[in-house]
PDB file of N, CA and C in Angstrom:
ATOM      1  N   UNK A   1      35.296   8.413  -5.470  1.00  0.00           N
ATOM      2  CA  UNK A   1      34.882   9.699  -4.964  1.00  0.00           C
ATOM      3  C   UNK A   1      33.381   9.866  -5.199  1.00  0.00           C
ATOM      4  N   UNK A   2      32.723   9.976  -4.145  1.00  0.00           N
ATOM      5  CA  UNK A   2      31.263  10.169  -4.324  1.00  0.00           C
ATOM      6  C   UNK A   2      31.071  11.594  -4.499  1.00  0.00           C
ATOM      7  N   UNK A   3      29.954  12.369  -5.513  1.00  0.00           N
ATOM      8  CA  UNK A   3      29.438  13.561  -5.957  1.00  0.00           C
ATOM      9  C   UNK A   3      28.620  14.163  -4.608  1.00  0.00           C
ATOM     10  N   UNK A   4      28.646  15.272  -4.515  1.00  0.00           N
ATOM     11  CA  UNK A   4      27.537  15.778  -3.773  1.00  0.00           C
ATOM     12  C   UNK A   4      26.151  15.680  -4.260  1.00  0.00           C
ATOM     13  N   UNK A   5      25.077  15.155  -3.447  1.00  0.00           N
ATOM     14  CA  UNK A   5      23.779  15.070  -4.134  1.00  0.00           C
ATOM     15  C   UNK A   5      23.185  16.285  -4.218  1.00  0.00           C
ATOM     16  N   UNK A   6      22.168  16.141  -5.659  1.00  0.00           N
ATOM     17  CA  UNK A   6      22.238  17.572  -5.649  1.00  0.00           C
ATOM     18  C   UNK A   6      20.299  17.293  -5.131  1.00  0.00           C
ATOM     19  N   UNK A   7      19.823  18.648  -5.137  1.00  0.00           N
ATOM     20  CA  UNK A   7      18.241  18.392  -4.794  1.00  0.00           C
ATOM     21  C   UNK A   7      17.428  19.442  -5.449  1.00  0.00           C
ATOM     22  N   UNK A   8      16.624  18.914  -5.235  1.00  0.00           N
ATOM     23  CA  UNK A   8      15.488  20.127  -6.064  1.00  0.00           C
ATOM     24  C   UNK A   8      13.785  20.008  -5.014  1.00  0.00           C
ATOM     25  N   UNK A   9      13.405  21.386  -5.788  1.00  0.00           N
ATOM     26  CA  UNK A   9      12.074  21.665  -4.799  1.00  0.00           C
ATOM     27  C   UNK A   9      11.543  20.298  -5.075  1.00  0.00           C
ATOM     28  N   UNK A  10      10.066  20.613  -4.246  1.00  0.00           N
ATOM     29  CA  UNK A  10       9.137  19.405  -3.866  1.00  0.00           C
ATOM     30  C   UNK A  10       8.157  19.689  -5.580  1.00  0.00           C
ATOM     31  N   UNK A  11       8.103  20.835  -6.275  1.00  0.00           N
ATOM     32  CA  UNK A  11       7.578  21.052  -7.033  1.00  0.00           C
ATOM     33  C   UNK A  11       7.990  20.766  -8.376  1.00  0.00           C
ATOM     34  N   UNK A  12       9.753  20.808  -8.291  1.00  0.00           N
ATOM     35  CA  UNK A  12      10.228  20.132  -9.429  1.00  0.00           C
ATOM     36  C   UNK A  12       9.854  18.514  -9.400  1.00  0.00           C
ATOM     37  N   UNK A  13      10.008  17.897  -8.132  1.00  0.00           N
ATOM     38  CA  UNK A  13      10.334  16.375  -8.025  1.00  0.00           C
ATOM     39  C   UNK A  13       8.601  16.122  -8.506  1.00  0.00           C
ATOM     40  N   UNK A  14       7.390  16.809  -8.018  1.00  0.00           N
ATOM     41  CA  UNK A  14       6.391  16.437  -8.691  1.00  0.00           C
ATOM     42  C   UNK A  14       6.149  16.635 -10.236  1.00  0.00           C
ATOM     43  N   UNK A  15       6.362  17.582 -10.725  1.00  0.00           N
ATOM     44  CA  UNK A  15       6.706  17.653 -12.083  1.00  0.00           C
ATOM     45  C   UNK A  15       7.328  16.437 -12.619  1.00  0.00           C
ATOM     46  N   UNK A  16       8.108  16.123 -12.416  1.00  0.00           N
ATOM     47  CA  UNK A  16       8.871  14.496 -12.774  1.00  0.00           C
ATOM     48  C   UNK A  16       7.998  13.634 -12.324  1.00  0.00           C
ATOM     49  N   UNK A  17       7.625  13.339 -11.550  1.00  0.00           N
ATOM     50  CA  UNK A  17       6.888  12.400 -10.779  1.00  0.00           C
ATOM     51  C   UNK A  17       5.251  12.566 -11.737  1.00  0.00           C
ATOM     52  N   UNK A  18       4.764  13.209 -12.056  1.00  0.00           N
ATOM     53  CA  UNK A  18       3.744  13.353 -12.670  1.00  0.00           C
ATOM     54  C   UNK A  18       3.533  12.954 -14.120  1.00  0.00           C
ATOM     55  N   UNK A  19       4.468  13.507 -14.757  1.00  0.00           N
ATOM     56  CA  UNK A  19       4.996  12.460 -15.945  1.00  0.00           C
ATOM     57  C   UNK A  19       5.415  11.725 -16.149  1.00  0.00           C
ATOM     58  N   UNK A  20       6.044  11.238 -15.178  1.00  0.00           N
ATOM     59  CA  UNK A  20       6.127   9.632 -15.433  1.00  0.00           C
ATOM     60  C   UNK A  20       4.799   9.039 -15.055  1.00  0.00           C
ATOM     61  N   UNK A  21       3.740   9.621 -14.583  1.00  0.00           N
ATOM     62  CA  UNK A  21       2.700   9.339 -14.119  1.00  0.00           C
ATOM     63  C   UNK A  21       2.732   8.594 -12.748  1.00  0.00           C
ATOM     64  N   UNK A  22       3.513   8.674 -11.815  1.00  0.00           N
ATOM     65  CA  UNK A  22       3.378   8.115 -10.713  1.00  0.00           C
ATOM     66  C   UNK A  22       2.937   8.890  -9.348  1.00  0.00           C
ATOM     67  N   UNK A  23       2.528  10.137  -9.469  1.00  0.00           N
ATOM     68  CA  UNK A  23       2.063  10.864  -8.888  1.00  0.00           C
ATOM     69  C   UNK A  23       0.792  11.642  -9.498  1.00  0.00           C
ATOM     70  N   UNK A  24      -0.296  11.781  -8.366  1.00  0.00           N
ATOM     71  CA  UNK A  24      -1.057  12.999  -8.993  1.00  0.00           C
ATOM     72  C   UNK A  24      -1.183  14.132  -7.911  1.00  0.00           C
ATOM     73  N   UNK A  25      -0.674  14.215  -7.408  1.00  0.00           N
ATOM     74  CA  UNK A  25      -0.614  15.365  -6.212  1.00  0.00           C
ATOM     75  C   UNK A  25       0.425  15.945  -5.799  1.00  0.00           C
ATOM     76  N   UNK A  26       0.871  16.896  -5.646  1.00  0.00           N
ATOM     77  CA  UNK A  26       2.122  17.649  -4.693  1.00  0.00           C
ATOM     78  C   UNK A  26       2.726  16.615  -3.406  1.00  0.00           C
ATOM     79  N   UNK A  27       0.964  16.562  -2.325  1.00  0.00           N
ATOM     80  CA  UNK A  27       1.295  16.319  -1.075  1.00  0.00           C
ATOM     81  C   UNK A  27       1.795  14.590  -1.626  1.00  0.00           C
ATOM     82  N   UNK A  28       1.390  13.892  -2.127  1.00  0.00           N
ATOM     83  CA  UNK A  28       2.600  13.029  -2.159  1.00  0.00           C
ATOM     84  C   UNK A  28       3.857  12.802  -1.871  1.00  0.00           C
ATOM     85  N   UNK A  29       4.543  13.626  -2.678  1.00  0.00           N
ATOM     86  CA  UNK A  29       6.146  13.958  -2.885  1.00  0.00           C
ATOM     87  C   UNK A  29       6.510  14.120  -1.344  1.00  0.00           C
ATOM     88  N   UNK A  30       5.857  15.174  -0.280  1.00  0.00           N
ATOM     89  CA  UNK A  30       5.758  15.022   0.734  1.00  0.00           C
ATOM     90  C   UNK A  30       5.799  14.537   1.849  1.00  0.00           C
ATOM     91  N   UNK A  31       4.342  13.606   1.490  1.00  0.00           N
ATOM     92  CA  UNK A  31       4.497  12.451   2.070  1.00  0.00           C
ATOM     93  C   UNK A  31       5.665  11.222   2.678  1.00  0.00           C
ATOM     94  N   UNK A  32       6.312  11.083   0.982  1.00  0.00           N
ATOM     95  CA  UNK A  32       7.144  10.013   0.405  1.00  0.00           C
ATOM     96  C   UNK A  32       8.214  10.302   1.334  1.00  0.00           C
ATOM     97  N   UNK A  33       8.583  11.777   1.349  1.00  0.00           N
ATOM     98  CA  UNK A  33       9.804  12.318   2.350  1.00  0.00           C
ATOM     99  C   UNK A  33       9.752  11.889   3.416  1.00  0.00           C
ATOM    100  N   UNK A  34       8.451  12.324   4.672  1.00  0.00           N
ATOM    101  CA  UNK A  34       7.845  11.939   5.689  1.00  0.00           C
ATOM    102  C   UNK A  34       8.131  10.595   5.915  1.00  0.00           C
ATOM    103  N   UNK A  35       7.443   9.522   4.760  1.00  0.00           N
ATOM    104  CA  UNK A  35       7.284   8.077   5.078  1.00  0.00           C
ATOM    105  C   UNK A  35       9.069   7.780   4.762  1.00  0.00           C
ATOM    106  N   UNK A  36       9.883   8.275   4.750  1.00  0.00           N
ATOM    107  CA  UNK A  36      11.361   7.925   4.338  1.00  0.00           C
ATOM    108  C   UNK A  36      11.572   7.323   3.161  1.00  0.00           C
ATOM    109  N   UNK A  37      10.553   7.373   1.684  1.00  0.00           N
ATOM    110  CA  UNK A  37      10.494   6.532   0.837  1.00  0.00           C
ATOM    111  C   UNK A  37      11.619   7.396  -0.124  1.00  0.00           C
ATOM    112  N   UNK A  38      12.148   8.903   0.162  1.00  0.00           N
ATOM    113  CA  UNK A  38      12.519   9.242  -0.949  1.00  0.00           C
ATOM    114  C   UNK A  38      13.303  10.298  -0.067  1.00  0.00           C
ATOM    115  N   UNK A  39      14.629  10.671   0.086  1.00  0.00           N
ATOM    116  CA  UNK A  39      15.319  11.587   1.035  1.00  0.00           C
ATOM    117  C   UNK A  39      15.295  12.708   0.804  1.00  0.00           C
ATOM    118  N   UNK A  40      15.084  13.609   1.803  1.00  0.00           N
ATOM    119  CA  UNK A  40      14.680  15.351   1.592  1.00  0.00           C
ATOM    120  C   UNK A  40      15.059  15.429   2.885  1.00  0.00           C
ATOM    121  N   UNK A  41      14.758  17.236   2.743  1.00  0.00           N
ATOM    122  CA  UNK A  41      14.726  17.898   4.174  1.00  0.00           C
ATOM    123  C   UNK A  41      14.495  19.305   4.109  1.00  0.00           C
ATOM    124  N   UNK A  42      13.877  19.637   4.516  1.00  0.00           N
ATOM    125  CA  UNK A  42      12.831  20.873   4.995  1.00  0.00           C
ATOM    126  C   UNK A  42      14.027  21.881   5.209  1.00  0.00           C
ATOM    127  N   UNK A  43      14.358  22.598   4.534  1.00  0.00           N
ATOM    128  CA  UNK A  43      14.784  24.326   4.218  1.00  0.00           C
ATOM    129  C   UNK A  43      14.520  25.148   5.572  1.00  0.00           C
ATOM    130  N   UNK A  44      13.611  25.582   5.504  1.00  0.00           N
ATOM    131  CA  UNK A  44      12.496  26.031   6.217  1.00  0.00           C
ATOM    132  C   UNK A  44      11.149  25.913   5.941  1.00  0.00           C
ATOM    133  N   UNK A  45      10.115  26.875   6.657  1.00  0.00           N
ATOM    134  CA  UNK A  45       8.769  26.627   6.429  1.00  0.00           C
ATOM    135  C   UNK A  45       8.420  27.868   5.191  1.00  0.00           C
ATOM    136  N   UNK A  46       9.495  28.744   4.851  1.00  0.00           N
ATOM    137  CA  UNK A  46       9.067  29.567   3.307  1.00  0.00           C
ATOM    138  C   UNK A  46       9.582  28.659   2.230  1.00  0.00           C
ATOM    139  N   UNK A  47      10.771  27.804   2.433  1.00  0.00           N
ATOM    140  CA  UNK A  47      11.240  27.194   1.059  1.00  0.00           C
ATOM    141  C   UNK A  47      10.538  25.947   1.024  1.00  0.00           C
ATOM    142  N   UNK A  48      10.313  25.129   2.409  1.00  0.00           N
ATOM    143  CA  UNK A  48       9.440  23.843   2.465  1.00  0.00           C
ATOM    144  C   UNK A  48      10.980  22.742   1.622  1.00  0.00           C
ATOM    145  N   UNK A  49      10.588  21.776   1.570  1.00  0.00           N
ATOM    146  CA  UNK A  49      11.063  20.942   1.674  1.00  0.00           C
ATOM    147  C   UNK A  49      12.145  20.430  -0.012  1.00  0.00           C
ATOM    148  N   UNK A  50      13.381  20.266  -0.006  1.00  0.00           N
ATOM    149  CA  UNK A  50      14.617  19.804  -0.800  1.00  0.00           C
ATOM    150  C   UNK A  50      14.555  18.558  -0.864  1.00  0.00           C
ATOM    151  N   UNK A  51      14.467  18.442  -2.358  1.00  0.00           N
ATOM    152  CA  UNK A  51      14.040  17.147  -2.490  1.00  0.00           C
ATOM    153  C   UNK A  51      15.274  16.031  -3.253  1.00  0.00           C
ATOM    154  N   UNK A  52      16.184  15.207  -2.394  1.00  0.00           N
ATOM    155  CA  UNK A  52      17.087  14.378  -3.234  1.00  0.00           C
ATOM    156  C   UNK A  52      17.307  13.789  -4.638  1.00  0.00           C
ATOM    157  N   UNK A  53      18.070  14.522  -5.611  1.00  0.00           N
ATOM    158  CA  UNK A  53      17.392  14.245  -6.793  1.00  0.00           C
ATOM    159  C   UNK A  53      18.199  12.360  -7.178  1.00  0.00           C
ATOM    160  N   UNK A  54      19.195  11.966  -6.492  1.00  0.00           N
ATOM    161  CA  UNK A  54      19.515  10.382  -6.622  1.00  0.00           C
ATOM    162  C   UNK A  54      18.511   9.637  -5.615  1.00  0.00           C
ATOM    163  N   UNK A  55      17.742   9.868  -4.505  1.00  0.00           N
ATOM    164  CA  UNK A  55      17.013   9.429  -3.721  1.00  0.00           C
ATOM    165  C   UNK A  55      15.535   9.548  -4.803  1.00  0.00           C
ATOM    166  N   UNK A  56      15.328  10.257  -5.151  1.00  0.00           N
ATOM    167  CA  UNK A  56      14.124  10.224  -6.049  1.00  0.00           C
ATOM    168  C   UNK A  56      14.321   9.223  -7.083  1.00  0.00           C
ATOM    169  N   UNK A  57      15.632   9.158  -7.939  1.00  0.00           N
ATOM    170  CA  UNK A  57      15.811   8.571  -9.355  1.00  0.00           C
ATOM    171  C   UNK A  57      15.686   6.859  -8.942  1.00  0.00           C
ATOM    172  N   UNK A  58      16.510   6.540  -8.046  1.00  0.00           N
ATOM    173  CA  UNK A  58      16.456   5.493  -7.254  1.00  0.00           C
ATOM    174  C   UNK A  58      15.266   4.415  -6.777  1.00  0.00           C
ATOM    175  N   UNK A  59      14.458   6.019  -6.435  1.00  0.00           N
ATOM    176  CA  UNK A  59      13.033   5.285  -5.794  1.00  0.00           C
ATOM    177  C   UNK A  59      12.148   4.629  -7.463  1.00  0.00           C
ATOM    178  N   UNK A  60      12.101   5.922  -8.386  1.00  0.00           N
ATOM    179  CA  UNK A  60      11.812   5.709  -9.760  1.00  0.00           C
ATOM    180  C   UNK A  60      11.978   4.317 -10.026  1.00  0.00           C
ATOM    181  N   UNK A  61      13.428   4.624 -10.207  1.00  0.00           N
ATOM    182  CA  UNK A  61      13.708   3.183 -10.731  1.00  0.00           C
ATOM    183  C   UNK A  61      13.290   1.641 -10.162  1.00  0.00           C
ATOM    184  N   UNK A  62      13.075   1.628  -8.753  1.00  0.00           N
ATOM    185  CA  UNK A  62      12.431   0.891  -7.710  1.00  0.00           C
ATOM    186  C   UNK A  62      11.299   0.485  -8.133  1.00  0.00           C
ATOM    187  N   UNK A  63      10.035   1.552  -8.887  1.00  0.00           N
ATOM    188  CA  UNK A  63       8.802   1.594  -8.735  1.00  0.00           C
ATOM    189  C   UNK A  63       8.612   0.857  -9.878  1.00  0.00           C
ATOM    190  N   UNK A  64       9.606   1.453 -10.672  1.00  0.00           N
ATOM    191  CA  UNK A  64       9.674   0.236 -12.148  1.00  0.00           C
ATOM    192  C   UNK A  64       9.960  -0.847 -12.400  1.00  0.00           C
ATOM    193  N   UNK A  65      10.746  -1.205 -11.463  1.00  0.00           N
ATOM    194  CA  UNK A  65      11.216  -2.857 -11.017  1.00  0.00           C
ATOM    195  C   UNK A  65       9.792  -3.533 -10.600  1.00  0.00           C
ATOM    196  N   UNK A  66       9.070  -3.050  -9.294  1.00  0.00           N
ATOM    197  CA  UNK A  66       8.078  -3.425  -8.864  1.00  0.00           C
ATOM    198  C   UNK A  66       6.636  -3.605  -9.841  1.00  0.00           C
ATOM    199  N   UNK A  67       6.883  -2.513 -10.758  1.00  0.00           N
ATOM    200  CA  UNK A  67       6.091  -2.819 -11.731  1.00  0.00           C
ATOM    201  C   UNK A  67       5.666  -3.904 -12.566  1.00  0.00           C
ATOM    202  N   UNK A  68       7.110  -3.725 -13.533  1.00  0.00           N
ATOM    203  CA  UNK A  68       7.506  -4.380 -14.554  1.00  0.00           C
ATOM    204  C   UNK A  68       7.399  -6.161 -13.599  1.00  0.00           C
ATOM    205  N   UNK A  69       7.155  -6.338 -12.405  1.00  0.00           N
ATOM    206  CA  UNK A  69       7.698  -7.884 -11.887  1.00  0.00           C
ATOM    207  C   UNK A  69       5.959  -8.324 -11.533  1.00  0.00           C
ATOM    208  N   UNK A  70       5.564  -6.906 -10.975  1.00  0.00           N
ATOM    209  CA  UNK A  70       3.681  -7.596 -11.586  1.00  0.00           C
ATOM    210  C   UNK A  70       3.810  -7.588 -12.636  1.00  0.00           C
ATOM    211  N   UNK A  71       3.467  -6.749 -13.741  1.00  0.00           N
ATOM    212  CA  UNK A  71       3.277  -6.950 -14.713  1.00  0.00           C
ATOM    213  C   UNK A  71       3.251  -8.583 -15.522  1.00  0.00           C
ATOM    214  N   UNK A  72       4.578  -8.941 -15.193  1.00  0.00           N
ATOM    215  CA  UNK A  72       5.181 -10.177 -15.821  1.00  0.00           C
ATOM    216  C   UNK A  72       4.337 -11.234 -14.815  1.00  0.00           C
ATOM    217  N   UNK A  73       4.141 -11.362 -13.687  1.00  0.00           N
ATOM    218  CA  UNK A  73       3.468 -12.329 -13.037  1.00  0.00           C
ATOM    219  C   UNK A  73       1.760 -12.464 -13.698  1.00  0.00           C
ATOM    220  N   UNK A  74       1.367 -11.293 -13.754  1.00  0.00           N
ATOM    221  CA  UNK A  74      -0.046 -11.000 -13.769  1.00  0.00           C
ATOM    222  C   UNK A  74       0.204 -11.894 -15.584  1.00  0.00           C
ATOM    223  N   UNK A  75       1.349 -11.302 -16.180  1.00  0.00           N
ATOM    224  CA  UNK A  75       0.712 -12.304 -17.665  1.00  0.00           C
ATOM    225  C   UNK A  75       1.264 -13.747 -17.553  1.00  0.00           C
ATOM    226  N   UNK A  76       2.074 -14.006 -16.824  1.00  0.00           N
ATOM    227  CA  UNK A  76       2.314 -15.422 -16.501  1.00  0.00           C
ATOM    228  C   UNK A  76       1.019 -16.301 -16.013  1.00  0.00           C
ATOM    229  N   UNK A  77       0.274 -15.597 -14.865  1.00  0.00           N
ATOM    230  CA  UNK A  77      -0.982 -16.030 -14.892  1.00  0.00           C
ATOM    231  C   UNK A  77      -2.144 -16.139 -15.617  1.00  0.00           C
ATOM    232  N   UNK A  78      -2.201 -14.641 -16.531  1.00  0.00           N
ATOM    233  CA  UNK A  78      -2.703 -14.876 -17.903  1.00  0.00           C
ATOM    234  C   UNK A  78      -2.796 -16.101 -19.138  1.00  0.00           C
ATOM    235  N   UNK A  79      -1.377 -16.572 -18.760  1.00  0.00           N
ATOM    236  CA  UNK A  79      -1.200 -17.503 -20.207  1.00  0.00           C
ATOM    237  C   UNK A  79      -1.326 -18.726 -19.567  1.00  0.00           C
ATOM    238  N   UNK A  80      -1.273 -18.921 -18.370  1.00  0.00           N
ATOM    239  CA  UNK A  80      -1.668 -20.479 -17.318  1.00  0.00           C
ATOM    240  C   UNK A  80      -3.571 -20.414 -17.417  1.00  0.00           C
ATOM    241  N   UNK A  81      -4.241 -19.175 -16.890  1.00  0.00           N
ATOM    242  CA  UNK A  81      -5.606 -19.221 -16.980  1.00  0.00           C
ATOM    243  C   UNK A  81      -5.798 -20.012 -18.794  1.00  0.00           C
ATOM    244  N   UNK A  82      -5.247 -19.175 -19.466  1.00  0.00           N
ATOM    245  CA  UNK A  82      -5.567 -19.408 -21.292  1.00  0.00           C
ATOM    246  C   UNK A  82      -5.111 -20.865 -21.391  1.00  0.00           C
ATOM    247  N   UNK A  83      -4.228 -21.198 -21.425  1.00  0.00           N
ATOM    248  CA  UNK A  83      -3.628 -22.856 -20.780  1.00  0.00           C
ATOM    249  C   UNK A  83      -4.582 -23.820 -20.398  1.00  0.00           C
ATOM    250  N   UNK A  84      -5.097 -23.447 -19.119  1.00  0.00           N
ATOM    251  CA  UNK A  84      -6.121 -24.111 -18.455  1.00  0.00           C
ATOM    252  C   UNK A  84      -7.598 -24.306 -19.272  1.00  0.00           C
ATOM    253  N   UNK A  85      -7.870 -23.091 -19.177  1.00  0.00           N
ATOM    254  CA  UNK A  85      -9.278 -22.883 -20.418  1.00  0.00           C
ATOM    255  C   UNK A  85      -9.473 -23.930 -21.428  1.00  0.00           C
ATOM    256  N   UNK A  86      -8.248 -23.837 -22.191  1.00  0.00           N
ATOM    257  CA  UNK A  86      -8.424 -24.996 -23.463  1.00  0.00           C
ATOM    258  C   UNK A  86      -8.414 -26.006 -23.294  1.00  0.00           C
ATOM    259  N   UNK A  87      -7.321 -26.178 -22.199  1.00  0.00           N
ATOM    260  CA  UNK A  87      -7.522 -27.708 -21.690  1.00  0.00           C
ATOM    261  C   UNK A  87      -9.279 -28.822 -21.157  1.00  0.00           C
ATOM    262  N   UNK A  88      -9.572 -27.689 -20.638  1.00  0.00           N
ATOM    263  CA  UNK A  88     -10.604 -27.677 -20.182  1.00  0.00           C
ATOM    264  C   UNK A  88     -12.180 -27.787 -21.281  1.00  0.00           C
ATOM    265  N   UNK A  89     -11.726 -26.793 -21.993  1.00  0.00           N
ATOM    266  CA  UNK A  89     -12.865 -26.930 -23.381  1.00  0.00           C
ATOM    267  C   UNK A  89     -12.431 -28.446 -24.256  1.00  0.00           C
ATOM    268  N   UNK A  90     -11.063 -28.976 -24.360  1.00  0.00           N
ATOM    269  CA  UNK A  90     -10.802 -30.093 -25.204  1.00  0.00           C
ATOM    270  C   UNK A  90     -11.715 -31.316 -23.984  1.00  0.00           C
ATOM    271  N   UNK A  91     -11.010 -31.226 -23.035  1.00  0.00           N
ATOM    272  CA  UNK A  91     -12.002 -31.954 -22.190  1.00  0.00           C
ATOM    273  C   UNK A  91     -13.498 -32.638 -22.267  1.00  0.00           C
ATOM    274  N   UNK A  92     -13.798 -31.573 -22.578  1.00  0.00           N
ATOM    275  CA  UNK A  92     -14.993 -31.060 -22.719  1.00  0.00           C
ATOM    276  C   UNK A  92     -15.841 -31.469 -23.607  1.00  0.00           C
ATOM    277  N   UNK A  93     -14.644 -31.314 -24.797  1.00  0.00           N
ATOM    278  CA  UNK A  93     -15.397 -31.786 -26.263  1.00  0.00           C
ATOM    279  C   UNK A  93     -15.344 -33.359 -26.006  1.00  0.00           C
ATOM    280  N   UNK A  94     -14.463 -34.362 -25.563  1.00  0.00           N
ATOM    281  CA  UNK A  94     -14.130 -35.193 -25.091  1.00  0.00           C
ATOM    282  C   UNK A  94     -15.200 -35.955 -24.944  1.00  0.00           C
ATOM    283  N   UNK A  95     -15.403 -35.548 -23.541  1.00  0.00           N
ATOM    284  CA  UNK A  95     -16.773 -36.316 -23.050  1.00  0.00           C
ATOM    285  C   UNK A  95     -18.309 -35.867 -23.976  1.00  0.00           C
ATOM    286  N   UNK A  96     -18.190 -34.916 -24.885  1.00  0.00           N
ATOM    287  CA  UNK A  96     -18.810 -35.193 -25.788  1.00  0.00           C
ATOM    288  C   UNK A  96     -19.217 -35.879 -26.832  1.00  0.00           C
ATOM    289  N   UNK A  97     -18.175 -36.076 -27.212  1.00  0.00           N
ATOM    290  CA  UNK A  97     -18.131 -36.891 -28.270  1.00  0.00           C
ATOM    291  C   UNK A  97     -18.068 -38.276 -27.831  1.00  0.00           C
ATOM    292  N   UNK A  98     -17.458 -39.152 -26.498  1.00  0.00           N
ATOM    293  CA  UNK A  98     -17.651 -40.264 -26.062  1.00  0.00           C
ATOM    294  C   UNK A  98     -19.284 -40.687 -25.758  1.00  0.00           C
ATOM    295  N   UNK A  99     -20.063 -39.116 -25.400  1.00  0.00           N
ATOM    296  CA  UNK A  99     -21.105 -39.818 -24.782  1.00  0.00           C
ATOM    297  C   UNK A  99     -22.072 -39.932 -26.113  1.00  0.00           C
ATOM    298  N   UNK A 100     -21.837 -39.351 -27.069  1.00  0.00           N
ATOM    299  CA  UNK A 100     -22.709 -39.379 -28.018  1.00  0.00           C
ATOM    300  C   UNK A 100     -22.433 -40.737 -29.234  1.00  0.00           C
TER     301      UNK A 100
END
């Protein structure tokens, strides 16, 4: 049995969105709706836009996946550059010490 989703303003979902730090603006949240990144739908033009609160948690969790998978690449490349480096300085000393 699936739950009814529940939703909240565009002002709550930035509030969340802001502390987690992945937003710094309102019109974002907006946006995200617009670009289909996060499911809502416009009330009217006094309430403005209902914002999916499992379509939001979802996307969250998404953004953290995407994160966390640079993250891990960017230090994988980190520890290959550091890798390389030394290799490179032993090298180095190498032909130093041969030519001298």
């Amino acid at each position: 049995m699936k739950l009814e989703d529940d939703y909240i303003s565009v002002d709550e979902a930035y509030f969340l969105l802001k502390g987690l730090g992945l937003v710094s603006q309102e019109q974002t949240v907006r946006r995200w709706i617009r670009e289909g990144k996060i499911k809502g739908h416009k009330e009217s033009n006094k309430l403005g836009y209902q914002v999916s609160l499992n379509s939001l948690e979802n996307y969250v969790l998404e953004r953290r996946k995407v994160e966390l998978s640079r993250q891990l690449v960017y230090r994988k490349g980190y520890i290959q550059g550091f890798e390389d480096a030394k290799k490179l300085i032993e090298y180095r000393a190498k032909i130093r010490e041969d030519s001298d």
